[in-house]
Protein backbone atom coordinates (compact mmCIF):
# COMPACT_ATOMS: atom_id res chain seq x y z
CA UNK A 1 0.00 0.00 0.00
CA UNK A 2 1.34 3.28 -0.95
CA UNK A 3 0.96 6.66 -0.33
CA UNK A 4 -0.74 7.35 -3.07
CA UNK A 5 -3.23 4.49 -2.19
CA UNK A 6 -3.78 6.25 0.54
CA UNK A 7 -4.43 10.04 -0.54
CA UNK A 8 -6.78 8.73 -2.99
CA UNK A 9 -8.96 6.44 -0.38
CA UNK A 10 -9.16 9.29 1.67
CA UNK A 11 -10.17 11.61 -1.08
CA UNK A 12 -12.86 9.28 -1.70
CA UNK A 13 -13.80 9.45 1.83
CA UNK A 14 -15.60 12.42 1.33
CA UNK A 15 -17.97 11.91 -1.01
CA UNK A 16 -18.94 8.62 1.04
CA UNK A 17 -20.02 11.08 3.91
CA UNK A 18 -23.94 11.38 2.26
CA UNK A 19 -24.32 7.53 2.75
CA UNK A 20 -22.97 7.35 6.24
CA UNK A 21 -24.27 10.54 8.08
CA UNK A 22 -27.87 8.79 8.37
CA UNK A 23 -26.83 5.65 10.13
CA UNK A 24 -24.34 8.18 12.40
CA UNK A 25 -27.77 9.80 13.52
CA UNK A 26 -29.14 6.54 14.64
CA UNK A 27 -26.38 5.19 16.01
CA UNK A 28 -26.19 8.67 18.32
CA UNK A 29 -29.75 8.71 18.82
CA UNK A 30 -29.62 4.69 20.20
CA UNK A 31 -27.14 5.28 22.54
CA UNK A 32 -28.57 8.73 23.75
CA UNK A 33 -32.16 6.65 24.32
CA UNK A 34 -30.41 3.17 25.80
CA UNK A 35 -27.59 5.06 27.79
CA UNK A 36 -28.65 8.85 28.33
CA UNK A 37 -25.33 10.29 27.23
CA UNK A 38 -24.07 13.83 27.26
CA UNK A 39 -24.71 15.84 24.23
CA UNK A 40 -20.94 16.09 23.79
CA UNK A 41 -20.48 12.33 23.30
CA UNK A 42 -23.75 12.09 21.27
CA UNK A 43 -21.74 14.01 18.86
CA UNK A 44 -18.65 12.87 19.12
CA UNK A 45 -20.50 9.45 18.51
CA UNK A 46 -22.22 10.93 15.35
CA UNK A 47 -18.86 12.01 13.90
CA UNK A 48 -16.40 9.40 14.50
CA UNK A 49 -19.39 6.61 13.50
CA UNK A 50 -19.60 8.65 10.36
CA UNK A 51 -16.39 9.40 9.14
CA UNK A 52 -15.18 5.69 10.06
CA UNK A 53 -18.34 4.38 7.95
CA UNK A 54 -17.37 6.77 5.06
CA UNK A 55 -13.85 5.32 5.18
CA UNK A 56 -14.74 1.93 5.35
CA UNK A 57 -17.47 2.04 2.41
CA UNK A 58 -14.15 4.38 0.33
CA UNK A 59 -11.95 1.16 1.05
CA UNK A 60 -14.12 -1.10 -0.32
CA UNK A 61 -14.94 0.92 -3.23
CA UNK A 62 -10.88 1.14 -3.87
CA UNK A 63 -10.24 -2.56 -3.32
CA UNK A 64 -13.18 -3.89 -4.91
């Protein structure tokens, strides 16, 4: 895996964002209704859930 590999998967993470910030809302909404967590980590939940989804589906699209 090169560098390049990488600049390009991560490019591609971007667009992936309008596919992943749906399930990042449930996901944050779940935990808020199961758990009754802080606003704070609601987010934090929302982003890192849907940045790691848009970077998984941009992997797949690379290597696939």
């Amino acid at each position: 895996m090169s560098s390049h590999d990488i600049i390009i998967i991560l490019v591609m993470t971007f667009p992936m964002f309008i596919f992943t910030v749906y399930p990042g809302i449930k996901v944050a909404d779940y935990l808020d209704k199961s758990y009754q967590i802080q606003e704070k980590t609601k987010r934090g939940v929302m982003v890192c859930v849907t940045f790691l989804g848009a970077l998984f589906l941009s992997s797949l699209l690379y290597y696939i």
